[in-house]
PDB file of N, CA and C in Angstrom:
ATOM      1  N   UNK A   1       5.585  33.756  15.494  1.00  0.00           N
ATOM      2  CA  UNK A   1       4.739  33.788  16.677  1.00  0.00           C
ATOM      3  C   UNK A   1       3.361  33.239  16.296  1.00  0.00           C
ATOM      4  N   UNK A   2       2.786  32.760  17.813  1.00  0.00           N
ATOM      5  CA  UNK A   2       1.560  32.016  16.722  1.00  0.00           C
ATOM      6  C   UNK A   2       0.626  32.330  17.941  1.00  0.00           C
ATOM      7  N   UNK A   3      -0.902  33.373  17.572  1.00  0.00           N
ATOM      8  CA  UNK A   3      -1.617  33.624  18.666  1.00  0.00           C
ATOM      9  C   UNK A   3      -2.967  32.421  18.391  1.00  0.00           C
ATOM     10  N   UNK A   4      -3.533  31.830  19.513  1.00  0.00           N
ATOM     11  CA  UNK A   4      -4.208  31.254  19.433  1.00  0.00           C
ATOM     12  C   UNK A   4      -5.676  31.822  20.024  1.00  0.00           C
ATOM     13  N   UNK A   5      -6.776  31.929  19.459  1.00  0.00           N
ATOM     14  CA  UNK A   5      -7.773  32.886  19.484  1.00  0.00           C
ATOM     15  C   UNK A   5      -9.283  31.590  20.006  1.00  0.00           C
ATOM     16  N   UNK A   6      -9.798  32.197  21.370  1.00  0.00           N
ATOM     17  CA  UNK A   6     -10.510  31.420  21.557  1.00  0.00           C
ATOM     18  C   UNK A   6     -11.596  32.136  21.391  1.00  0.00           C
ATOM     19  N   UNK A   7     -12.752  32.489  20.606  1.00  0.00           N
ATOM     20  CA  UNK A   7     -14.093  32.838  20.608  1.00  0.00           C
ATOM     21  C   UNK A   7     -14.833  32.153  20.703  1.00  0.00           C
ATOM     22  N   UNK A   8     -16.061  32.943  21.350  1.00  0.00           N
ATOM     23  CA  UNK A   8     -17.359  32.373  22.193  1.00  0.00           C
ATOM     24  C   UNK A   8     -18.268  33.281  21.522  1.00  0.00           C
ATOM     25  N   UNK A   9     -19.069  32.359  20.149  1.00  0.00           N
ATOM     26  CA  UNK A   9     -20.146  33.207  19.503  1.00  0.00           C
ATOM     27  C   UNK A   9     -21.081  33.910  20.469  1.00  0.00           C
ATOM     28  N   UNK A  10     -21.787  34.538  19.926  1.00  0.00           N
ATOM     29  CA  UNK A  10     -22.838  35.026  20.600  1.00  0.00           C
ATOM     30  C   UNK A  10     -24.281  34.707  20.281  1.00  0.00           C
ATOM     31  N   UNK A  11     -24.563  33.871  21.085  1.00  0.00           N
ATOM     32  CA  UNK A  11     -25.817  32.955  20.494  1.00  0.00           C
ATOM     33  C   UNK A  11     -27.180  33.292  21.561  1.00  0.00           C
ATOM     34  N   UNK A  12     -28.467  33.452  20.949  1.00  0.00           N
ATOM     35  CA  UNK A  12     -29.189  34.073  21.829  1.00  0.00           C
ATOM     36  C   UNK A  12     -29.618  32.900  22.797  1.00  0.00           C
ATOM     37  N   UNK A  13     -30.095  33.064  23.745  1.00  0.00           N
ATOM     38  CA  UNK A  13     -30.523  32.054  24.673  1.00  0.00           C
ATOM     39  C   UNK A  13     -29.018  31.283  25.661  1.00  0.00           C
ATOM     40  N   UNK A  14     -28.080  31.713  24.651  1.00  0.00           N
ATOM     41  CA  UNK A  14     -26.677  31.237  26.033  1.00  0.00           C
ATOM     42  C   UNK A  14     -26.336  32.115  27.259  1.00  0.00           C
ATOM     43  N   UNK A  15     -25.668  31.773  27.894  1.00  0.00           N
ATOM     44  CA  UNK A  15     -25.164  32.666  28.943  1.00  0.00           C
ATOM     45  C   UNK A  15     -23.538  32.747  29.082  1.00  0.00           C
ATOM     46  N   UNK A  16     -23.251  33.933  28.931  1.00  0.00           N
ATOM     47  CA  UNK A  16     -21.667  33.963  29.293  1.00  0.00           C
ATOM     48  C   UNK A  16     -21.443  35.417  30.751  1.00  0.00           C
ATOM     49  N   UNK A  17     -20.744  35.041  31.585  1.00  0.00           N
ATOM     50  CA  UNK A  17     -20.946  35.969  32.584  1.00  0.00           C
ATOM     51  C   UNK A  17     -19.722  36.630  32.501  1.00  0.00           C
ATOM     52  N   UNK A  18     -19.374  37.519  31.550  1.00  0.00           N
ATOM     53  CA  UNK A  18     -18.154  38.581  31.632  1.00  0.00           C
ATOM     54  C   UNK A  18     -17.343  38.889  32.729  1.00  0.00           C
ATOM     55  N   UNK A  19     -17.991  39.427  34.189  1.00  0.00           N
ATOM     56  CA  UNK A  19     -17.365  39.486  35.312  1.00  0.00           C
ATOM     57  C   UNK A  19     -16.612  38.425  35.233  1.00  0.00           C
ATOM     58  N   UNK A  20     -17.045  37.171  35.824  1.00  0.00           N
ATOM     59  CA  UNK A  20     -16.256  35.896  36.115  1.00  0.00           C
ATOM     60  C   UNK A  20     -14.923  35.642  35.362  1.00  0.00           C
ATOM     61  N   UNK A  21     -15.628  35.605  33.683  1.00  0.00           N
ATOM     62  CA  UNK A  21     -14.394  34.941  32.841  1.00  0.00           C
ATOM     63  C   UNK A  21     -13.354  36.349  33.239  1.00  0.00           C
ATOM     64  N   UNK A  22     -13.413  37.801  33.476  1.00  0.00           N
ATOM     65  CA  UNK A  22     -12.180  38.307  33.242  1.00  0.00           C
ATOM     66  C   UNK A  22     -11.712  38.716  34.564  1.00  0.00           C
ATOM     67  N   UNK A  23     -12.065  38.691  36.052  1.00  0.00           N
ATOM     68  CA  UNK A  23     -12.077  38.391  36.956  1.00  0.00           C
ATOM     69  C   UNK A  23     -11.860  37.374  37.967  1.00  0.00           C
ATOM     70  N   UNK A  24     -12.483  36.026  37.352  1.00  0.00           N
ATOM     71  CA  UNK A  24     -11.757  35.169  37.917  1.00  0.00           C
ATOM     72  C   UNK A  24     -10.994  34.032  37.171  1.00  0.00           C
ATOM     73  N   UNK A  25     -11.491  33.536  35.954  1.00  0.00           N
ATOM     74  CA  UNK A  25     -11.213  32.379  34.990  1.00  0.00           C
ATOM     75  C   UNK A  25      -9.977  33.198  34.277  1.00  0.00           C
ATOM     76  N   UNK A  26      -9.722  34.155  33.982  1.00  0.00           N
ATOM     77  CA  UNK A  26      -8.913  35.040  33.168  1.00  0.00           C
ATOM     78  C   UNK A  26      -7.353  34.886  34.143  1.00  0.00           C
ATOM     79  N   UNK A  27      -7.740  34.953  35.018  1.00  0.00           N
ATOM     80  CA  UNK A  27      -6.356  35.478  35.756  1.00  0.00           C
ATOM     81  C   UNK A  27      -5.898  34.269  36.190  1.00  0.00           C
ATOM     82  N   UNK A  28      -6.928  33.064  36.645  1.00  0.00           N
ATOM     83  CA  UNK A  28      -6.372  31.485  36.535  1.00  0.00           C
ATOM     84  C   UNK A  28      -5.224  31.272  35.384  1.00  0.00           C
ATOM     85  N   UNK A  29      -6.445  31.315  33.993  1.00  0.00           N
ATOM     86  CA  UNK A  29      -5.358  30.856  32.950  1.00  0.00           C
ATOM     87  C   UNK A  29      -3.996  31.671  32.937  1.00  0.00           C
ATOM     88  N   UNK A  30      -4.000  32.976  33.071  1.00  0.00           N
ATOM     89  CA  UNK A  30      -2.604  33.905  32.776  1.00  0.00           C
ATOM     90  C   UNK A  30      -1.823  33.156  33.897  1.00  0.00           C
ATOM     91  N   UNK A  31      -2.077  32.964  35.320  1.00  0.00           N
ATOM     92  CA  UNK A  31      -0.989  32.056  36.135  1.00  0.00           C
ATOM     93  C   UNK A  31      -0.638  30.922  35.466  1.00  0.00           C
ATOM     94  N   UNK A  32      -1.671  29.816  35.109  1.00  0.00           N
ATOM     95  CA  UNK A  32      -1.128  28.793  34.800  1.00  0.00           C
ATOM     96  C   UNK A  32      -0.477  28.493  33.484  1.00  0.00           C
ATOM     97  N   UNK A  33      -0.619  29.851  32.347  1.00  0.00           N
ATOM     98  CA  UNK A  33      -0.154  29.362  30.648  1.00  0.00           C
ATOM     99  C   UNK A  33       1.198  29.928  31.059  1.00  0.00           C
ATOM    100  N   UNK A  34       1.149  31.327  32.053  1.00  0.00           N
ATOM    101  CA  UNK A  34       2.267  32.482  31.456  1.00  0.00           C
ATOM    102  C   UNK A  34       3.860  31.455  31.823  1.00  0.00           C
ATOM    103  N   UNK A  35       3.238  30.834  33.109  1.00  0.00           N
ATOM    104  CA  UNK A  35       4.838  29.997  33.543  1.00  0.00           C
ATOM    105  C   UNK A  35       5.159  28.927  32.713  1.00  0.00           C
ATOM    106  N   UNK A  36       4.973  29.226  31.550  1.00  0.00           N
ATOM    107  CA  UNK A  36       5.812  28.290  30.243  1.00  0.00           C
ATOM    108  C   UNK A  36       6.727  29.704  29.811  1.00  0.00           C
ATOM    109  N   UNK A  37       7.558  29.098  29.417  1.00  0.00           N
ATOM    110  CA  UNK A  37       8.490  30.660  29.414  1.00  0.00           C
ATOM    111  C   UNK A  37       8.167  31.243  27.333  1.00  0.00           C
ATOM    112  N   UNK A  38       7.498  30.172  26.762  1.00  0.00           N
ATOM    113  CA  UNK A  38       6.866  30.525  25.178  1.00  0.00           C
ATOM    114  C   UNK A  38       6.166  31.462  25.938  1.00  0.00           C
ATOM    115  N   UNK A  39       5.731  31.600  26.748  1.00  0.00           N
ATOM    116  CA  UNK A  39       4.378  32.446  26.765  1.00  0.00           C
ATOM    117  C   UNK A  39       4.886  33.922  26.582  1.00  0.00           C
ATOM    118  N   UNK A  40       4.027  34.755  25.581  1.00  0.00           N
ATOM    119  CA  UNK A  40       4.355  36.185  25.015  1.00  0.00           C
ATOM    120  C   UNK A  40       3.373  36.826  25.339  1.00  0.00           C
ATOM    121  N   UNK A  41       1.875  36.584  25.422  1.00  0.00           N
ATOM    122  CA  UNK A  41       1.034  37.752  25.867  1.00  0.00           C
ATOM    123  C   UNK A  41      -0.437  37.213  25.995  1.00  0.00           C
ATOM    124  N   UNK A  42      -1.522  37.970  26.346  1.00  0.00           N
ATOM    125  CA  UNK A  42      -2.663  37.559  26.035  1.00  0.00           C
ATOM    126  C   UNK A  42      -4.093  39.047  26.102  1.00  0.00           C
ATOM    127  N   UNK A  43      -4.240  38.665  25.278  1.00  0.00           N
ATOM    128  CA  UNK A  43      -6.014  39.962  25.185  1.00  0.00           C
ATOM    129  C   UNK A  43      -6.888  39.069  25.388  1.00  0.00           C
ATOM    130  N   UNK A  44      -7.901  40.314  26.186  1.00  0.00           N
ATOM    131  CA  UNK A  44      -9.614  39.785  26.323  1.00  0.00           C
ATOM    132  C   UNK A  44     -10.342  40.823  25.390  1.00  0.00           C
ATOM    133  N   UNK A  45     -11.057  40.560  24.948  1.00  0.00           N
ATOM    134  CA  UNK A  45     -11.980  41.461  24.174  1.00  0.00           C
ATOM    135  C   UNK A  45     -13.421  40.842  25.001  1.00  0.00           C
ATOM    136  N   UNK A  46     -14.352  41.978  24.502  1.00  0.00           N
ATOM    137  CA  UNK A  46     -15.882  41.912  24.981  1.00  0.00           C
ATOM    138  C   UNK A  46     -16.530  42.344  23.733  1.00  0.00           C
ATOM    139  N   UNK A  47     -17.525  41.751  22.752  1.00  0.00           N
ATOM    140  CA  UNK A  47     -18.151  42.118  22.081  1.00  0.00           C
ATOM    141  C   UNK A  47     -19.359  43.418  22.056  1.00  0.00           C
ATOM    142  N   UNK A  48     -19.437  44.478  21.971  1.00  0.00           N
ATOM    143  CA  UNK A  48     -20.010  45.549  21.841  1.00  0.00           C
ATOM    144  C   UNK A  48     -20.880  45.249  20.847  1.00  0.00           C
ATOM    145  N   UNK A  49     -20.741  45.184  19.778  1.00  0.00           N
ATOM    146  CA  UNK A  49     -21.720  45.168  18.362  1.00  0.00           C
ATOM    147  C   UNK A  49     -20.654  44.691  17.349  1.00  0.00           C
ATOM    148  N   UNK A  50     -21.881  44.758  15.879  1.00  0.00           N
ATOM    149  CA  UNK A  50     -22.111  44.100  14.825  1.00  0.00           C
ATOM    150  C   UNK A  50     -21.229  45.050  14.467  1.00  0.00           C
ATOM    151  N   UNK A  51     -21.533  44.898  12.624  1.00  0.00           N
ATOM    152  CA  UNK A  51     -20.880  46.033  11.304  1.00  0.00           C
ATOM    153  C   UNK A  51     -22.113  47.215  11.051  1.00  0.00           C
ATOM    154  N   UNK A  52     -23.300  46.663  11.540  1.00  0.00           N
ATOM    155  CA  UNK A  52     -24.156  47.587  11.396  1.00  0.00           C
ATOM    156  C   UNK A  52     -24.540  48.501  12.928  1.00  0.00           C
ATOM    157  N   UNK A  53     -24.701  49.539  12.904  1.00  0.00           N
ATOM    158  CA  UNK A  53     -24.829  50.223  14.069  1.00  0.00           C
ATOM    159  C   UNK A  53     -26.105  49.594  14.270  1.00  0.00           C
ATOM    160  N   UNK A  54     -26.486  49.523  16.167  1.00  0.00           N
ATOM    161  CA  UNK A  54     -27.019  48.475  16.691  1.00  0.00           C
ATOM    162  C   UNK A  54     -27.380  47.094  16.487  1.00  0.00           C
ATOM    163  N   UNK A  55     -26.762  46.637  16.121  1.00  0.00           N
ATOM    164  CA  UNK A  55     -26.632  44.953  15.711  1.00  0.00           C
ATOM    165  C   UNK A  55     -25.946  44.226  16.540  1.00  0.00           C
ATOM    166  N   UNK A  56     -26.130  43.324  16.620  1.00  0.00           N
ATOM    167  CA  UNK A  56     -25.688  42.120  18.412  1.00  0.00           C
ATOM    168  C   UNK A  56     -24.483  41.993  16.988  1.00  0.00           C
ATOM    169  N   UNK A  57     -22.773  41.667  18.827  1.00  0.00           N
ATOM    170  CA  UNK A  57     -21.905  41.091  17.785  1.00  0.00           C
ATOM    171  C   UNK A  57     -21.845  39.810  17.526  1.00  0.00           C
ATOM    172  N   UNK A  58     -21.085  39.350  16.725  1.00  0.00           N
ATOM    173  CA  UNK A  58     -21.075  38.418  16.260  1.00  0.00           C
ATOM    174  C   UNK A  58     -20.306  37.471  17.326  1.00  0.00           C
ATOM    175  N   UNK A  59     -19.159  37.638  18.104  1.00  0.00           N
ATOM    176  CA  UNK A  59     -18.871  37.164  19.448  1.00  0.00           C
ATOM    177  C   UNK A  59     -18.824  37.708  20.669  1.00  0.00           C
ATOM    178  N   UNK A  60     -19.219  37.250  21.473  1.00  0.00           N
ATOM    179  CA  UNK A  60     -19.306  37.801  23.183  1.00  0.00           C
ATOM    180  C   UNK A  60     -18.424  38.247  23.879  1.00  0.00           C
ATOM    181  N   UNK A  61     -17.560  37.006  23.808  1.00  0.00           N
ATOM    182  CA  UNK A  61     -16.209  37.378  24.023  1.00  0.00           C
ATOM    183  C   UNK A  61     -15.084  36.752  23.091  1.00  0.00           C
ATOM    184  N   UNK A  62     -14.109  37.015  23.211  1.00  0.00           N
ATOM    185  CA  UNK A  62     -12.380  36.649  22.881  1.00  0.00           C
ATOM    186  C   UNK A  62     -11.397  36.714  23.579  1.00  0.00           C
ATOM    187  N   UNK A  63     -10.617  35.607  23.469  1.00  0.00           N
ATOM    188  CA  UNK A  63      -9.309  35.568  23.948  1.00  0.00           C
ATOM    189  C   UNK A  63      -8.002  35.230  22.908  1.00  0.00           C
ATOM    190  N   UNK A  64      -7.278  35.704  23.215  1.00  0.00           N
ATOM    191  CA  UNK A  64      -6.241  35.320  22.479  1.00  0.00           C
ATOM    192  C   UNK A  64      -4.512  35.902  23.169  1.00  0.00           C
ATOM    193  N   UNK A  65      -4.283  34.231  22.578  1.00  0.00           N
ATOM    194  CA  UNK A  65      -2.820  33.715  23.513  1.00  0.00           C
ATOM    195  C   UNK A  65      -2.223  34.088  22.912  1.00  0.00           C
ATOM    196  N   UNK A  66      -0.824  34.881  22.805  1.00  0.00           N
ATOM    197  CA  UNK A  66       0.362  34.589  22.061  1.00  0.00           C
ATOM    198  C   UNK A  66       1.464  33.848  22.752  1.00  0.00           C
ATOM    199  N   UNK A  67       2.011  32.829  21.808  1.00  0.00           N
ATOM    200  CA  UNK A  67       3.508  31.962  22.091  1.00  0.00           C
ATOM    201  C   UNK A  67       3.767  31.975  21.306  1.00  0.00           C
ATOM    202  N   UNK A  68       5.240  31.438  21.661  1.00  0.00           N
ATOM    203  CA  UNK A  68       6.428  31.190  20.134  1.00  0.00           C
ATOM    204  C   UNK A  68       5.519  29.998  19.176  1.00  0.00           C
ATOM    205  N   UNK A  69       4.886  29.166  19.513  1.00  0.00           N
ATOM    206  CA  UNK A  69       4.770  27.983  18.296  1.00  0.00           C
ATOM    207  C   UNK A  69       3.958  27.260  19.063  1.00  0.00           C
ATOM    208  N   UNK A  70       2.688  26.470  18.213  1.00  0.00           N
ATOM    209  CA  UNK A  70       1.612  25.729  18.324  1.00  0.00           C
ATOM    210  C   UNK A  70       2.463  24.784  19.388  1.00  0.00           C
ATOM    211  N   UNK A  71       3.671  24.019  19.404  1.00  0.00           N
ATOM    212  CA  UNK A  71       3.951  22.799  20.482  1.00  0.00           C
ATOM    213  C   UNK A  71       4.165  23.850  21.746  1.00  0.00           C
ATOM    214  N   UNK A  72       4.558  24.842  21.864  1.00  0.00           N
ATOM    215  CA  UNK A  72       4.593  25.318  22.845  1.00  0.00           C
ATOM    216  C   UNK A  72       3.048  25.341  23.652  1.00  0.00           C
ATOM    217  N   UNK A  73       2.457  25.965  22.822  1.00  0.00           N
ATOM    218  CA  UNK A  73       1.362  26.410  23.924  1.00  0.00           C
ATOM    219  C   UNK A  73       0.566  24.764  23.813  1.00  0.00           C
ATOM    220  N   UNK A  74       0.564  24.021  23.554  1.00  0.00           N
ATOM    221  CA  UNK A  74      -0.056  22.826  23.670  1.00  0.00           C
ATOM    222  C   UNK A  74       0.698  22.369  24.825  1.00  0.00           C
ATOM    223  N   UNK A  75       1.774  22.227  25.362  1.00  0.00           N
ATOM    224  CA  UNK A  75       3.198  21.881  26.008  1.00  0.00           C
ATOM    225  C   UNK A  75       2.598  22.727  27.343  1.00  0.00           C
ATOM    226  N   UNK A  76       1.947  24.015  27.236  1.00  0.00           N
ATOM    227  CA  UNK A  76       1.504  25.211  28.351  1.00  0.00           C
ATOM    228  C   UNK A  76       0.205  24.394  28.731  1.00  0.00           C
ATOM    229  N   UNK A  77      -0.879  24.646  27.646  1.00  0.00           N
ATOM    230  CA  UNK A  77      -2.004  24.216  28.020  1.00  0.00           C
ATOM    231  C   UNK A  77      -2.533  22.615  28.333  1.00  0.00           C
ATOM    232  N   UNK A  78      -1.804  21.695  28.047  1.00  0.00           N
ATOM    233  CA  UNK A  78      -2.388  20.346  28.023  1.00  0.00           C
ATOM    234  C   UNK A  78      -2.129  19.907  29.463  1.00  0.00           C
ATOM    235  N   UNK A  79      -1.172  20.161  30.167  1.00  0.00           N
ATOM    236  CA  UNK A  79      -1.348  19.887  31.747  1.00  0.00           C
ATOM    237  C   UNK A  79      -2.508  20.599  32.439  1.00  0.00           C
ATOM    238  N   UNK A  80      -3.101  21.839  31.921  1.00  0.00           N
ATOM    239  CA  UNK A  80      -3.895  22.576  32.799  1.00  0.00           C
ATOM    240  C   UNK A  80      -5.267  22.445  31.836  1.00  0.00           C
ATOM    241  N   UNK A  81      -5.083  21.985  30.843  1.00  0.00           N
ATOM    242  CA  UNK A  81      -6.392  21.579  30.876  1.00  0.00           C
ATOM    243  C   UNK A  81      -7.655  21.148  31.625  1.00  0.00           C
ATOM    244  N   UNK A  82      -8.040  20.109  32.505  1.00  0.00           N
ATOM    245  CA  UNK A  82      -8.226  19.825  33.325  1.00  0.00           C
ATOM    246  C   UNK A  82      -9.028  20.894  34.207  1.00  0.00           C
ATOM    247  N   UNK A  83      -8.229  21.615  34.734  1.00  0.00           N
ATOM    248  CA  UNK A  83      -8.504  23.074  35.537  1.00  0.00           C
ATOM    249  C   UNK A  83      -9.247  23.794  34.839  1.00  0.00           C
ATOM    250  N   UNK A  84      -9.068  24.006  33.315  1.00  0.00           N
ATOM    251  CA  UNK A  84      -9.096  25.569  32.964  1.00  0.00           C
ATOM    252  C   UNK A  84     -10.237  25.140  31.929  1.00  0.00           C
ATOM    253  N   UNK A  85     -10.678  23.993  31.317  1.00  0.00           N
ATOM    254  CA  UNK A  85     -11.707  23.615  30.859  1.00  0.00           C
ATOM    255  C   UNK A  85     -12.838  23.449  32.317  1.00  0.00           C
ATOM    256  N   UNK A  86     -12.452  22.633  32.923  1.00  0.00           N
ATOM    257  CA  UNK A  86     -13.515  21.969  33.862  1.00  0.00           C
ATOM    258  C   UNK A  86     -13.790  23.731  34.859  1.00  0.00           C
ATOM    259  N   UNK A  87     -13.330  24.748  34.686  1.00  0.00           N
ATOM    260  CA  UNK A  87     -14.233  25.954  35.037  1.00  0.00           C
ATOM    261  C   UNK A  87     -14.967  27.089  34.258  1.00  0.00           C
ATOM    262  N   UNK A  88     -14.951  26.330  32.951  1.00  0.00           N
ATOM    263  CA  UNK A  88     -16.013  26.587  32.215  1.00  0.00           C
ATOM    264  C   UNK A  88     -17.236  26.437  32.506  1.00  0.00           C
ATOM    265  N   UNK A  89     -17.870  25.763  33.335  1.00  0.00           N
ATOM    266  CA  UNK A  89     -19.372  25.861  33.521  1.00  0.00           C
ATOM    267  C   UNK A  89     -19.225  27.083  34.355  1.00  0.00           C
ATOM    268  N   UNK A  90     -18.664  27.305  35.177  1.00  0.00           N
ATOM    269  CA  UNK A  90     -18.886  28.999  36.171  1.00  0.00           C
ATOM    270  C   UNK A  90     -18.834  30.368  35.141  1.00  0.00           C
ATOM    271  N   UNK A  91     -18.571  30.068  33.823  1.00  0.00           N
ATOM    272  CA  UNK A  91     -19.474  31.369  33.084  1.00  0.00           C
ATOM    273  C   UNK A  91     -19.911  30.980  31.864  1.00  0.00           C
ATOM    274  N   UNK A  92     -19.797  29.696  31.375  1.00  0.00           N
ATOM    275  CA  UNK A  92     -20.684  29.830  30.132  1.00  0.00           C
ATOM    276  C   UNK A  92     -20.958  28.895  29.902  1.00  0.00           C
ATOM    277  N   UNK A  93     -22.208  28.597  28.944  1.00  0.00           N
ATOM    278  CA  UNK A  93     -22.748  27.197  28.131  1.00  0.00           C
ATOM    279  C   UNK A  93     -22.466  27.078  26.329  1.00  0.00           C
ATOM    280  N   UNK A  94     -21.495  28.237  25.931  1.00  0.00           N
ATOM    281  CA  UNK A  94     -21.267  28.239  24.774  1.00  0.00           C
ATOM    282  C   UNK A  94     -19.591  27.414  24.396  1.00  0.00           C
ATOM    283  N   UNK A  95     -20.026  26.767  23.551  1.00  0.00           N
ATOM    284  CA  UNK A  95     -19.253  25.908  23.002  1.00  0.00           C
ATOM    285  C   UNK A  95     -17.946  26.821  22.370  1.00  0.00           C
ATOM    286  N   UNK A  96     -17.001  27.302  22.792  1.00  0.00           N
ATOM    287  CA  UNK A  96     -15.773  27.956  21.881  1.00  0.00           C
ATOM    288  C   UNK A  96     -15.375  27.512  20.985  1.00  0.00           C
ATOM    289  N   UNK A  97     -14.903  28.935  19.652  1.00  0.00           N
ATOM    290  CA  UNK A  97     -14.339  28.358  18.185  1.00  0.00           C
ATOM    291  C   UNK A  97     -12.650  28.742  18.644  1.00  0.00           C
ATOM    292  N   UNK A  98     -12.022  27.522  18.565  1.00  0.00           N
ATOM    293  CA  UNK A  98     -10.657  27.933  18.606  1.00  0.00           C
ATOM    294  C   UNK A  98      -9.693  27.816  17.537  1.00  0.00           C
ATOM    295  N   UNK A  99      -8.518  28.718  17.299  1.00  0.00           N
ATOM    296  CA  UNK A  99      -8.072  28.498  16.027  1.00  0.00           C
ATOM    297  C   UNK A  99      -6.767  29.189  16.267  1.00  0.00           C
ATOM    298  N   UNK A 100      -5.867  28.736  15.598  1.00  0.00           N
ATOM    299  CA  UNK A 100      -4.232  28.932  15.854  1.00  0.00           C
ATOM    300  C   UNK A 100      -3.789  29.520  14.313  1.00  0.00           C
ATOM    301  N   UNK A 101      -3.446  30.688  14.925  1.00  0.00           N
ATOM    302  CA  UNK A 101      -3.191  31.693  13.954  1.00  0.00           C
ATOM    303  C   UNK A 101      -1.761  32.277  13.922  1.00  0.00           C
ATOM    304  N   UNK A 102      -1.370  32.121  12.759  1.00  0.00           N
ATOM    305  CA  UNK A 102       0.265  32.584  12.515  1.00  0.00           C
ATOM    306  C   UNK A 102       0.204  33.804  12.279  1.00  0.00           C
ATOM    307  N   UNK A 103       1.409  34.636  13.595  1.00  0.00           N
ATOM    308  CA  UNK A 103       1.145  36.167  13.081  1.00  0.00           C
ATOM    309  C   UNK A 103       2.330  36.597  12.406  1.00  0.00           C
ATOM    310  N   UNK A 104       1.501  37.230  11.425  1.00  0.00           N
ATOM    311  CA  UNK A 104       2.668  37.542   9.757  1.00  0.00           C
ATOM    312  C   UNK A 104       3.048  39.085  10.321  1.00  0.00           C
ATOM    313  N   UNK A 105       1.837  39.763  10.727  1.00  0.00           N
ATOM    314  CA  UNK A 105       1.791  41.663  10.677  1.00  0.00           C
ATOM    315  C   UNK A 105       1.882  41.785  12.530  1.00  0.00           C
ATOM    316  N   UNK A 106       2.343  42.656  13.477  1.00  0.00           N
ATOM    317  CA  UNK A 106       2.274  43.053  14.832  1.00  0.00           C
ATOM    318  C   UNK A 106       2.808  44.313  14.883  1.00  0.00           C
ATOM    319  N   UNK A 107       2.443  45.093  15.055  1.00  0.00           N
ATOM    320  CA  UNK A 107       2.825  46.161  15.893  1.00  0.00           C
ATOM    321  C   UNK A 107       2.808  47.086  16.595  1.00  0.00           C
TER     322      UNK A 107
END
């Protein structure tokens, strides 16, 4: 299985609007990835804090996809690209770190 993890540092002076991405941008992508039948799951996280008590975290938010295999979800996401990039300006100006991660441990 291979989850693909999109984080959005947390950089001072950006804006990311939480409501939106898990309210409205969130539930876009789950319609348009989940009807690939690879599709296995997906989390939102919200950054709370650092390692040190009161310390900004290190990301704002996270997402992360699970599918069977990197061609799959490329196969999911590259038609809806388009859509699901181009409504990125309605919550943020931060540039996402994305990275495709093989999961060894789940349970």
């Amino acid at each position: 299985m291979i989850r693909i993890s999109i984080l959005y540092p947390n950089s001072k002076g950006s804006r990311f609007d939480v409501a939106y991405y898990v309210n409205t941008h969130m539930p876009m992508s789950i319609k348009l990835l989940s009807a690939h039948p690879s599709f296995k799951g997906v989390s939102v996280e919200h950054g709370l804090g650092g390692a040190v008590p009161g310390s900004e975290p290190t990301y704002i938010a996270m997402c992360h996809f699970l599918f069977s295999s990197m061609e799959d979800f490329l196969a999911a996401f590259i038609p809806n690209a388009p859509a699901l990039q181009g409504d990125m300006p309605h919550y943020t100006d931060i540039e996402p770190i994305i990275q495709f991660n093989e999961v060894l441990i789940s349970q």
